[in-house]
Protein backbone atom coordinates (compact mmCIF):
# COMPACT_ATOMS: atom_id res chain seq x y z
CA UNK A 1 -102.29 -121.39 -37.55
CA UNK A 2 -102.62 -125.18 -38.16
CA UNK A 3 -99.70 -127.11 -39.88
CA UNK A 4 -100.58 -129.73 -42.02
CA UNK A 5 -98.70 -133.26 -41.62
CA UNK A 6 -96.85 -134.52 -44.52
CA UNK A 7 -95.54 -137.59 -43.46
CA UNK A 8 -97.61 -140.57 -41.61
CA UNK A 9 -95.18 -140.91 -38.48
CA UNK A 10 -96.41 -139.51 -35.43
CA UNK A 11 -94.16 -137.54 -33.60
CA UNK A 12 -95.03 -137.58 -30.18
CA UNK A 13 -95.83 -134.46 -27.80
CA UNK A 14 -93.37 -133.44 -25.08
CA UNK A 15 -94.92 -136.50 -21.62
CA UNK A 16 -94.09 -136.40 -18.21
CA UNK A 17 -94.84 -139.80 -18.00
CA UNK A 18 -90.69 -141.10 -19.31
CA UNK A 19 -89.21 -139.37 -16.19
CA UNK A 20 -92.27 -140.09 -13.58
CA UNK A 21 -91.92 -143.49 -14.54
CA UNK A 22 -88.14 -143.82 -14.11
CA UNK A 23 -88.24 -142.04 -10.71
CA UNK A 24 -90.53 -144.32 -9.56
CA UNK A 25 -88.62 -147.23 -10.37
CA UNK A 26 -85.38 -145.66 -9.05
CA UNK A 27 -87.44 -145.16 -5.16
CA UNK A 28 -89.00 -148.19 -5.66
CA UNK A 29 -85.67 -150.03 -6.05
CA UNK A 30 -83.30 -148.19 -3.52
CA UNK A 31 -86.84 -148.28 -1.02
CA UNK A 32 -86.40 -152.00 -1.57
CA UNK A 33 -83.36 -152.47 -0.48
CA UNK A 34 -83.64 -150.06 2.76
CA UNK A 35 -86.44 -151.82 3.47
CA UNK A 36 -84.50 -154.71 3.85
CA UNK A 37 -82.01 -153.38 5.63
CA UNK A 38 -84.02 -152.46 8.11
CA UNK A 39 -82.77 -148.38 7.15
CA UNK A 40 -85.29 -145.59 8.72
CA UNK A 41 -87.62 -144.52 5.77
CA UNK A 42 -87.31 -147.59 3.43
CA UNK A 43 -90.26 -148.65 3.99
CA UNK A 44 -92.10 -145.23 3.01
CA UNK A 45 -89.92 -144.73 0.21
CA UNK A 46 -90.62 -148.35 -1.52
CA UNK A 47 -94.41 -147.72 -0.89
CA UNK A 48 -94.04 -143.64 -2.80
CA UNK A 49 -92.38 -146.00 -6.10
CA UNK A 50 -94.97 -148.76 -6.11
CA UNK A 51 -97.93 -145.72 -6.23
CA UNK A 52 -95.85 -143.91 -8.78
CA UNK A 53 -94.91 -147.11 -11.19
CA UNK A 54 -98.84 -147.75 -11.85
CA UNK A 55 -100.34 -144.41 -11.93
CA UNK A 56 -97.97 -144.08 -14.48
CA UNK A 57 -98.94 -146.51 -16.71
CA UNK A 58 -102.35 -145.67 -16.12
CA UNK A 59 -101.88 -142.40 -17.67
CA UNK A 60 -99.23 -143.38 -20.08
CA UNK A 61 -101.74 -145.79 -21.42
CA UNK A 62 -104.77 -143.23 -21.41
CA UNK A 63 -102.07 -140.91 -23.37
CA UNK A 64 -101.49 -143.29 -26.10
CA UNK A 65 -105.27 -144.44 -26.06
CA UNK A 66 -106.43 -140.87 -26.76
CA UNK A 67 -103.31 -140.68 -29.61
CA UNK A 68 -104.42 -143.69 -31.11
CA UNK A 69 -108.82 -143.70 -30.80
CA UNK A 70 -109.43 -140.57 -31.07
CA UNK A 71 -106.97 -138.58 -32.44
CA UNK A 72 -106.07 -140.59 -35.62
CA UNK A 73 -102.13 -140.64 -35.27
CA UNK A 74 -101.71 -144.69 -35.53
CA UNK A 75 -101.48 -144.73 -39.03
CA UNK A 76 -100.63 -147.82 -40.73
CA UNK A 77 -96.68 -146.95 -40.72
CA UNK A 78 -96.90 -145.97 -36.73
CA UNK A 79 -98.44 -149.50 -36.39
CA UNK A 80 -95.69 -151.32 -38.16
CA UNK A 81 -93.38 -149.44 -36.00
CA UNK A 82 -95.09 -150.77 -32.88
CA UNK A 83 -95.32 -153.94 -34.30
CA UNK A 84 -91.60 -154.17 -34.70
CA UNK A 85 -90.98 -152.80 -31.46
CA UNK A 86 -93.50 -155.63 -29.91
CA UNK A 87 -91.32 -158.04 -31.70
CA UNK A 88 -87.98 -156.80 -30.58
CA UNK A 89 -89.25 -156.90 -26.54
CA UNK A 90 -90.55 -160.47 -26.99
CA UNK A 91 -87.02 -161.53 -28.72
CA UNK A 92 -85.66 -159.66 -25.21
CA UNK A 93 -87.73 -161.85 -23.40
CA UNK A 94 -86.92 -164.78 -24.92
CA UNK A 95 -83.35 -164.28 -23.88
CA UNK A 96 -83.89 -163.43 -20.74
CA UNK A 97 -85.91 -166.64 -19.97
CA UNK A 98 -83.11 -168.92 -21.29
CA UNK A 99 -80.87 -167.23 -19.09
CA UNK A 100 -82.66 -168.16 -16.20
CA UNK A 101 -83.67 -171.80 -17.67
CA UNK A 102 -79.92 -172.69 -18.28
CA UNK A 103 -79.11 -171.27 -14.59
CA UNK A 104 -81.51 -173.77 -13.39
CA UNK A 105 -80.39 -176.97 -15.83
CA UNK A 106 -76.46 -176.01 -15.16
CA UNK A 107 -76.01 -177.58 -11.96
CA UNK A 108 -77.77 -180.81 -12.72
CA UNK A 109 -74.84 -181.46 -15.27
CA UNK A 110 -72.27 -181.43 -13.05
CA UNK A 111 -73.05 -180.93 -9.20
CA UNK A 112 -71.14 -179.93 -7.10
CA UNK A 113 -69.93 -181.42 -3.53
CA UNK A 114 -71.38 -177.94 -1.93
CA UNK A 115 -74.86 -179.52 -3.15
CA UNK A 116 -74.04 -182.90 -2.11
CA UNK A 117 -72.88 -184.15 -5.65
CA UNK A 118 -76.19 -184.73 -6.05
CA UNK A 119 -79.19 -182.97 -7.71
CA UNK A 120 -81.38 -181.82 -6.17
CA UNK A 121 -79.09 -180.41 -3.49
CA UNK A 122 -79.29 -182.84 -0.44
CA UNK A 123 -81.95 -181.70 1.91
CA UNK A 124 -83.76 -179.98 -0.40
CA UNK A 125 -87.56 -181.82 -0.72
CA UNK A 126 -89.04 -180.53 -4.23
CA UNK A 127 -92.89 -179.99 -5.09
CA UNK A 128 -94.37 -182.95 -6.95
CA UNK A 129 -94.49 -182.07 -10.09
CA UNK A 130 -97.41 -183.90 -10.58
CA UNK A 131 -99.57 -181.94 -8.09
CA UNK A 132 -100.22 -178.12 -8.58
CA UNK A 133 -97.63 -177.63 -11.52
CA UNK A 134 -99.17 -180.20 -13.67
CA UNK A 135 -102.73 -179.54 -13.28
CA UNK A 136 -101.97 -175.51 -13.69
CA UNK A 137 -99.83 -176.60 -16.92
CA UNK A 138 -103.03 -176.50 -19.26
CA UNK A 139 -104.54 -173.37 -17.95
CA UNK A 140 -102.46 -170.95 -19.79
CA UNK A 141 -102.67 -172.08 -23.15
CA UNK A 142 -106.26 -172.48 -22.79
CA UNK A 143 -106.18 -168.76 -21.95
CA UNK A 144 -104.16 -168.55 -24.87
CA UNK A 145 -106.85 -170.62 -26.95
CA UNK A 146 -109.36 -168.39 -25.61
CA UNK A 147 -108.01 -164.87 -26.68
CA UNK A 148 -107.65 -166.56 -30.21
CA UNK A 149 -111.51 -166.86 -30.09
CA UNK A 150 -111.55 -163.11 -29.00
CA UNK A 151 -109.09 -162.12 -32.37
CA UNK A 152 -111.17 -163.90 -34.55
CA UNK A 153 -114.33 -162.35 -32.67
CA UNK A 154 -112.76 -158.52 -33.46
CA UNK A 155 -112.04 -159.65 -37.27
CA UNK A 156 -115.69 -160.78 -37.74
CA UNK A 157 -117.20 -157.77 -36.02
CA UNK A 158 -118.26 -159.67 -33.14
CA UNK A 159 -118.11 -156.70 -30.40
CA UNK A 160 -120.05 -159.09 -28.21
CA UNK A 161 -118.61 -162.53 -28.54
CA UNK A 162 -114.80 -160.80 -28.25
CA UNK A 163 -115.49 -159.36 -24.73
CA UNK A 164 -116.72 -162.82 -23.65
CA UNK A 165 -113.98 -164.22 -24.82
CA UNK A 166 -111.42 -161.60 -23.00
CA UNK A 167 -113.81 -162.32 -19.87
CA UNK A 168 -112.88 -166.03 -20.72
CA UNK A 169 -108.72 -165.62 -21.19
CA UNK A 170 -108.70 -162.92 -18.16
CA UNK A 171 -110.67 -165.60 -15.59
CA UNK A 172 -107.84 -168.45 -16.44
CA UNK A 173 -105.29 -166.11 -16.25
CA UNK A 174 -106.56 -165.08 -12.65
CA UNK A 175 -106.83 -168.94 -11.55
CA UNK A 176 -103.78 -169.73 -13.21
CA UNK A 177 -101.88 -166.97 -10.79
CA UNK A 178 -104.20 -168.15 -7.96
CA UNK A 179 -102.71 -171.90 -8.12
CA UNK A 180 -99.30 -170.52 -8.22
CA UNK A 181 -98.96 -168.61 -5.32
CA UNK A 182 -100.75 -172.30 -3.60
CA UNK A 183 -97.60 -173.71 -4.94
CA UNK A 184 -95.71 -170.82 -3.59
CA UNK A 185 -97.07 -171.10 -0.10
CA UNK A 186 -97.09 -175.25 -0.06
CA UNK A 187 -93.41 -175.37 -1.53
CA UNK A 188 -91.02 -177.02 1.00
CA UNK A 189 -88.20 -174.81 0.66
CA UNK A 190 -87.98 -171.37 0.12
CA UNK A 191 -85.98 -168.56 -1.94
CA UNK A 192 -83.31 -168.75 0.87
CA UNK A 193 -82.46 -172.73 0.80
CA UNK A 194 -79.30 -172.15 -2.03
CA UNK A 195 -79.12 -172.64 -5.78
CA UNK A 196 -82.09 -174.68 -6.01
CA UNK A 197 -84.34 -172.71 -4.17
CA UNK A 198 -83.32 -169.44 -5.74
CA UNK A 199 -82.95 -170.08 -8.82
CA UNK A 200 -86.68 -171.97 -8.90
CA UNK A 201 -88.32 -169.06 -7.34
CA UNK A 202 -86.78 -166.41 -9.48
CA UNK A 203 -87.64 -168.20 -12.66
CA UNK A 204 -91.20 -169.01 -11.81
CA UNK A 205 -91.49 -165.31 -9.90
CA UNK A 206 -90.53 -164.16 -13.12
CA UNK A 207 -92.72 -166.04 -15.23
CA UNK A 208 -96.05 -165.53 -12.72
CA UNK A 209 -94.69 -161.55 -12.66
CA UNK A 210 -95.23 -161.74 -16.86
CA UNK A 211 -98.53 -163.50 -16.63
CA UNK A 212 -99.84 -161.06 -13.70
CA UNK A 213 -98.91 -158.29 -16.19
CA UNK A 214 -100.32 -159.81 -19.17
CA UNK A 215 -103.72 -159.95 -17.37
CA UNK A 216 -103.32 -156.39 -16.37
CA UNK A 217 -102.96 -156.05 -20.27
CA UNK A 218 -105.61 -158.29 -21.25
CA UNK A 219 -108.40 -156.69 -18.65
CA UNK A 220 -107.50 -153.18 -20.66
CA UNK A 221 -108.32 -154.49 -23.64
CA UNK A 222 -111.78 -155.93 -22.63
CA UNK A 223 -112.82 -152.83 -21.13
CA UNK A 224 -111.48 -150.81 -24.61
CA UNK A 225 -112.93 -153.93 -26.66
CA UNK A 226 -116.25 -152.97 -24.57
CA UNK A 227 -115.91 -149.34 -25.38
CA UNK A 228 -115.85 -149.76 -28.77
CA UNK A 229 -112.31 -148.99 -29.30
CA UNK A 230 -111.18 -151.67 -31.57
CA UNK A 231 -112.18 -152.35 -34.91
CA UNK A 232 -111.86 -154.87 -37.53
CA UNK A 233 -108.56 -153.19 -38.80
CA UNK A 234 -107.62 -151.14 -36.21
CA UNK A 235 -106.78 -153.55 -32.76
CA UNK A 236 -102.78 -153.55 -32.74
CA UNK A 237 -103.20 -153.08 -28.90
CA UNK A 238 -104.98 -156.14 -28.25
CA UNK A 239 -102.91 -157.72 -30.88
CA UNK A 240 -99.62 -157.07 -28.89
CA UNK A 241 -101.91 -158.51 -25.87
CA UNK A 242 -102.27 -161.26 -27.46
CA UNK A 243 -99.06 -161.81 -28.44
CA UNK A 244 -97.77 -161.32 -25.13
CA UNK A 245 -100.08 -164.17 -23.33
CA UNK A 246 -98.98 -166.43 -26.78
CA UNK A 247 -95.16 -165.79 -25.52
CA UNK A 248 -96.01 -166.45 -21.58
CA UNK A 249 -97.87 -169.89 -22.83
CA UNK A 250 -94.89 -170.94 -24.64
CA UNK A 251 -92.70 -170.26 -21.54
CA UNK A 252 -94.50 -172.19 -19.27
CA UNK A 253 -94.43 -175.50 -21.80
CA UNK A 254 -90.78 -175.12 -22.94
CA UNK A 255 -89.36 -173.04 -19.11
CA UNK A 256 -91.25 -174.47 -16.43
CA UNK A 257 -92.06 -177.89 -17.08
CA UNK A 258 -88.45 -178.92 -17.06
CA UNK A 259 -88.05 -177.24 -14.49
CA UNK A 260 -90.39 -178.74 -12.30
CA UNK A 261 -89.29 -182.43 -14.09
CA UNK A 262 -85.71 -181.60 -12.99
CA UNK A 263 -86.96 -181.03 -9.53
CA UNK A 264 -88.70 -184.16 -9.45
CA UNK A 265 -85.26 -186.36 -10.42
């Protein structure tokens, strides 16, 4: 006997996914660390949690896919709640970026004789920041320019023009990771050589890890734009997409590039 909804929330069906998920972040980060240790079976148990962290998104994602496209339970109130929710992790994010930019632009105020007195730290040789960090500066927001063409694309109807333009922001995105691991590899110091080098490489790591992820986002939504799954009032996935690459643009302009100008002092 069917039982009709009176509400529009969607209360979600009992998903494996929560506690797959969370195991394989749990092996992946105690694998990690025995791994680095050198511990028997590390190595094996770090590889089980970085299978079991993507298959489940893969799945998650085809869960809430299916919820959404073809079962009719985004309603316009379920999308306002994922719209708040978007907002709420990108606030999250926010903070977490100017944790890491004020660990970075701390010791420049007053260094410290363990560095030399002197910032950067003595020995330390920094990238130039007008070599592979300025010329991969403009990349991201044109990737950012790029899925605005595709959101304006999906208003008008333009099933065509918007998977061009996710083609477009997706190829940036890919050169724009490419350059960064060049700087990566042609850096002169590395995660190991003290405050400097740590904190540059976790800030940057952290920034490249949100842009990696974005285009893992962003490549979903050109295949679903290609599909057909998107509409002219329906799209809050690629919206939150897009709203994601918008916050790792902003990050790079206002996070990294003083970064690197620090560097270069």
């Amino acid at each position: 006997m069917s039982v009709s909804q009176k509400h529009p929330y969607h209360l979600v069906d009992p998903s494996p996914w929560l506690i797959l998920g969370s195991l394989g972040a749990l092996a992946s980060t105690v694998g990690g660390v025995m791994y680095m240790h050198s511990f028997t079976g590390g190595g094996t148990l770090l590889s089980l949690g970085l299978g079991m962290i993507p298959y489940t998104m893969i799945v998650w994602r085809r869960d809430v896919i299916r919820e959404s496209t073809y079962e009719g339970h985004h309603t316009f109130m379920v999308q306002l709640g994922l719209r708040y929710g978007m907002i709420l992790f990108i606030v999250s994010e926010v903070t977490f970026f100017l944790a890491f930019l004020w660990a970075f632009l701390h010791p420049p105020l007053a260094p410290t004789v363990e560095i030399g007195a002197i910032w950067s730290p003595k020995g330390i040789d920094v990238l130039d920041p007008w070599g592979i960090p300025f010329l991969n500066t403009p990349i991201l927001p044109s990737s950012g320019a790029a899925i605005t063409w595709a959101h304006h694309a999906i208003l008008a109807g333009l099933k065509e023009e918007a998977v061009y333009a996710l083609v477009a922001t997706v190829s940036l995105a890919l050169v724009f990771t490419g350059l960064q691991g060049m700087e990566y590899v042609e850096a002169p110091f590395t995660i190991s050589d003290g405050i400097y080098g740590s904190t540059f490489f976790l800030a940057t790591g952290s920034h490249g890890f949100h842009a990696i992820v974005g285009t893992i986002f962003l490549t979903t939504c050109g295949i679903r734009e290609y599909l057909g799954h998107f509409t002219e009032k329906h799209h809050f996935g690629f919206e939150a997409a897009a709203w994601h690459r918008h916050f790792v643009d902003v990050v790079r302009l206002f996070l990294l590039l003083p970064i690197h100008r620090r560097g270069g002092n």
